[in-house]
C-alpha atoms as a PDB file:
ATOM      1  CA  UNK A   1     -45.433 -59.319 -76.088  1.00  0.00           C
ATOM      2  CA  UNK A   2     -44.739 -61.981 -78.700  1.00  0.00           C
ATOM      3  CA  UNK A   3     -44.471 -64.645 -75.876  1.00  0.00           C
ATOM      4  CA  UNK A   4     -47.682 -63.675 -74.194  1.00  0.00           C
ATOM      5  CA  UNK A   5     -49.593 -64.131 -77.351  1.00  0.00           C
ATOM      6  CA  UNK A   6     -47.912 -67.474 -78.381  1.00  0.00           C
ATOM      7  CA  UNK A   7     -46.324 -66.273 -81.934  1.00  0.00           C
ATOM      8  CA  UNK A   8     -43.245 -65.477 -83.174  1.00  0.00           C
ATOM      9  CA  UNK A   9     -41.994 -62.367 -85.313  1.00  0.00           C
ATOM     10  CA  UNK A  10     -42.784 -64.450 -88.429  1.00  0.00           C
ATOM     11  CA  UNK A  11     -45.960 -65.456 -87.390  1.00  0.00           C
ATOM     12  CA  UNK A  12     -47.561 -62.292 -85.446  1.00  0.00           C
ATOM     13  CA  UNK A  13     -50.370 -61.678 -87.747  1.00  0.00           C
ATOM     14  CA  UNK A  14     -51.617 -65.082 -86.143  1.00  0.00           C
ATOM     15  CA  UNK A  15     -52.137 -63.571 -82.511  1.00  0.00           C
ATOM     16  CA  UNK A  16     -55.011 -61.600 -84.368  1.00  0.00           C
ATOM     17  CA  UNK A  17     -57.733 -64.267 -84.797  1.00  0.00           C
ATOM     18  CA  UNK A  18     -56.934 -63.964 -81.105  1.00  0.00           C
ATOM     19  CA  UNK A  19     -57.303 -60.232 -80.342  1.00  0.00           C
ATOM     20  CA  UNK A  20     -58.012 -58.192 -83.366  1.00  0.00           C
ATOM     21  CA  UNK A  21     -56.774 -55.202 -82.737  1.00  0.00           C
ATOM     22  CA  UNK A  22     -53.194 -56.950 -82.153  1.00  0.00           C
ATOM     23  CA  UNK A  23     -53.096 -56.321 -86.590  1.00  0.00           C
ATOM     24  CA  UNK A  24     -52.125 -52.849 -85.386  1.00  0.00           C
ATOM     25  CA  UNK A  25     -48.948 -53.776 -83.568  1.00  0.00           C
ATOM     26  CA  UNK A  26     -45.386 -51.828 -83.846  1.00  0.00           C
ATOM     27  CA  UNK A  27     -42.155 -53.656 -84.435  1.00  0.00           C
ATOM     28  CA  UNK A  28     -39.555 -53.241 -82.759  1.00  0.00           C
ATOM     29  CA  UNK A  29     -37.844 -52.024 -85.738  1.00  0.00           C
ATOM     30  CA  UNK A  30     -40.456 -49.179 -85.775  1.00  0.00           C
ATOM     31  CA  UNK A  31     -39.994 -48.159 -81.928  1.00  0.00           C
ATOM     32  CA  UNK A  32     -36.288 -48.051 -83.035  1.00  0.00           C
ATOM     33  CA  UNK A  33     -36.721 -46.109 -86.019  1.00  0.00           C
ATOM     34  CA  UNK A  34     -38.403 -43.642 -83.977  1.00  0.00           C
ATOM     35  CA  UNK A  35     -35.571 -43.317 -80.899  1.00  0.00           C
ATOM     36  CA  UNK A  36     -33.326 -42.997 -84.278  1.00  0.00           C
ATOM     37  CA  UNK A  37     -34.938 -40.004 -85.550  1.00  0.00           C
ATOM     38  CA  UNK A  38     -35.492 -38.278 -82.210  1.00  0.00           C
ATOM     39  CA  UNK A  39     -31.700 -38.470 -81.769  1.00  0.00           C
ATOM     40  CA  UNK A  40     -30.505 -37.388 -85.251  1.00  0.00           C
ATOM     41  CA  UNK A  41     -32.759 -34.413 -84.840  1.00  0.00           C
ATOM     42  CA  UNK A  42     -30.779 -31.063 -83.559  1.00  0.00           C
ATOM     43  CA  UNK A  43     -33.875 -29.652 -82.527  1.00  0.00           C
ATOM     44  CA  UNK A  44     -34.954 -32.545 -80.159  1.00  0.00           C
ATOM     45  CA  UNK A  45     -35.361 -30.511 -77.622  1.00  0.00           C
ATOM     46  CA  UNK A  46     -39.151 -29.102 -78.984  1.00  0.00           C
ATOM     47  CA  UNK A  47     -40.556 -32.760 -77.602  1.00  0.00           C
ATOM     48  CA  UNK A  48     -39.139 -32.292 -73.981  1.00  0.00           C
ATOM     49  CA  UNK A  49     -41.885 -33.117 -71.465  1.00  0.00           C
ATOM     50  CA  UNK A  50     -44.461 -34.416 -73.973  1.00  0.00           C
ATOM     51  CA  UNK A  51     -45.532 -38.037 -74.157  1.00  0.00           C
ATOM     52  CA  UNK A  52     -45.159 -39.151 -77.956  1.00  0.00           C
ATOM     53  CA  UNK A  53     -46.256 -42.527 -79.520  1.00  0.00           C
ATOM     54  CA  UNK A  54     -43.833 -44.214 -82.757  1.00  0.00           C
ATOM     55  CA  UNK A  55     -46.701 -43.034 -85.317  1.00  0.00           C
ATOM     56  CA  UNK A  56     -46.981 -39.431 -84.409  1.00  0.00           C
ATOM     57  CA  UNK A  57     -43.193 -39.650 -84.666  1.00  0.00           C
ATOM     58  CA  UNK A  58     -43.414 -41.367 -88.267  1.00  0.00           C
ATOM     59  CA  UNK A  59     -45.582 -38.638 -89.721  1.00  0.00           C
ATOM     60  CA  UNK A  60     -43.213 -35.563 -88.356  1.00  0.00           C
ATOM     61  CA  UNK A  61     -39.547 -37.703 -89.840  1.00  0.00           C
ATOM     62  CA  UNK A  62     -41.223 -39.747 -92.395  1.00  0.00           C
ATOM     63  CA  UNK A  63     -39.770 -42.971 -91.570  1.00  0.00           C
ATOM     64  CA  UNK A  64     -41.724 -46.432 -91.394  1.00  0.00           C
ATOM     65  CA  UNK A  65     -42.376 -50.206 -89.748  1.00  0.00           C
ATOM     66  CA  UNK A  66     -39.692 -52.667 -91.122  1.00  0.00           C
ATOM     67  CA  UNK A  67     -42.634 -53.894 -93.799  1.00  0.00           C
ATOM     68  CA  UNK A  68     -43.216 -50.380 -95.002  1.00  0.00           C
ATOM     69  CA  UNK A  69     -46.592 -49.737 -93.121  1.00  0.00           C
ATOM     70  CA  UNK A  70     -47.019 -46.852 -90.838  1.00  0.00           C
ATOM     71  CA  UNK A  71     -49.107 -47.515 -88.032  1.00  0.00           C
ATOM     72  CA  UNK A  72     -50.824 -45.016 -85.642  1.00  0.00           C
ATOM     73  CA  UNK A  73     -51.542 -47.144 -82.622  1.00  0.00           C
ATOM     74  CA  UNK A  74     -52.419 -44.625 -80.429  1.00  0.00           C
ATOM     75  CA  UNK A  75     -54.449 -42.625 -82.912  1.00  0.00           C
ATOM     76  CA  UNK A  76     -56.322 -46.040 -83.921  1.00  0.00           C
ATOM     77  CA  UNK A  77     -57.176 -46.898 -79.740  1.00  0.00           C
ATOM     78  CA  UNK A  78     -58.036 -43.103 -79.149  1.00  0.00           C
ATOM     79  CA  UNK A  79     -60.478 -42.845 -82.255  1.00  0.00           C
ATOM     80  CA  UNK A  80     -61.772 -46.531 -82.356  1.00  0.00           C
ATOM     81  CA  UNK A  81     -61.293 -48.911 -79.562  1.00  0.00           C
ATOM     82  CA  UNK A  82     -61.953 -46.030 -77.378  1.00  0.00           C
ATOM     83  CA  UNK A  83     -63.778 -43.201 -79.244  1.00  0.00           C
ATOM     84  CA  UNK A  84     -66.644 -45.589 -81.572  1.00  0.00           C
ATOM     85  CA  UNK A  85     -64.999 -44.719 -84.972  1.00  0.00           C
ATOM     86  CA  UNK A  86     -65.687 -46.704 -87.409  1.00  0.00           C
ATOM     87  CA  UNK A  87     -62.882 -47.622 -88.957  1.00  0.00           C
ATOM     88  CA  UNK A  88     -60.571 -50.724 -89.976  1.00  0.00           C
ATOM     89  CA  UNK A  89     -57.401 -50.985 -88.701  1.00  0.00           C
ATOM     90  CA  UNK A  90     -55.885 -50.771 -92.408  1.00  0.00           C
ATOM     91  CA  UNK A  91     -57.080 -47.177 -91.866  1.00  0.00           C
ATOM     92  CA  UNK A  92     -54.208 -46.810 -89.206  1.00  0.00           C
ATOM     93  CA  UNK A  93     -51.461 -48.468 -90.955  1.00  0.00           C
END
């Protein structure tokens, strides 16, 4: 993902003078974070056959991105990019 925008993980924030809504991008930290949680949690088994996105996950365990942010991608695409919100991305973070 990095690669295909031409930054780095220091420099990601520059990919969004490019494509703004890249400012509401998960680390991989995050996506781990959230695999973390699902595993620790003895009553995993409540999510089986449902689709679930990093910030849905970070609300129910509490957990957040490595710089302390929590973003709802899917939330911020659903209501925004795709539903007309208006709304800044800082709303979803």
């Amino acid at each position: 993902m990095l690669d295909g925008f031409g930054v780095t993980e220091e420099t990601w924030r520059d990919a969004i003078e490019k494509v703004p809504e890249f400012a509401i991008a998960e680390s991989p930290v995050y996506v781990g974070r959230a695999v973390a949680a699902l595993a620790a949690d003895p009553d995993r088994h409540r999510w089986n056959g449902r689709s679930l996105s990093s910030g849905q996950l970070a609300e129910e365990y509490g957990f957040t991105d490595a710089d302390g942010s929590r973003p709802n991608a899917w939330a911020y695409f659903e209501e925004v990019v795709f539903g007309g919100k208006d709304a800044p991305v800082e709303d979803y973070r």
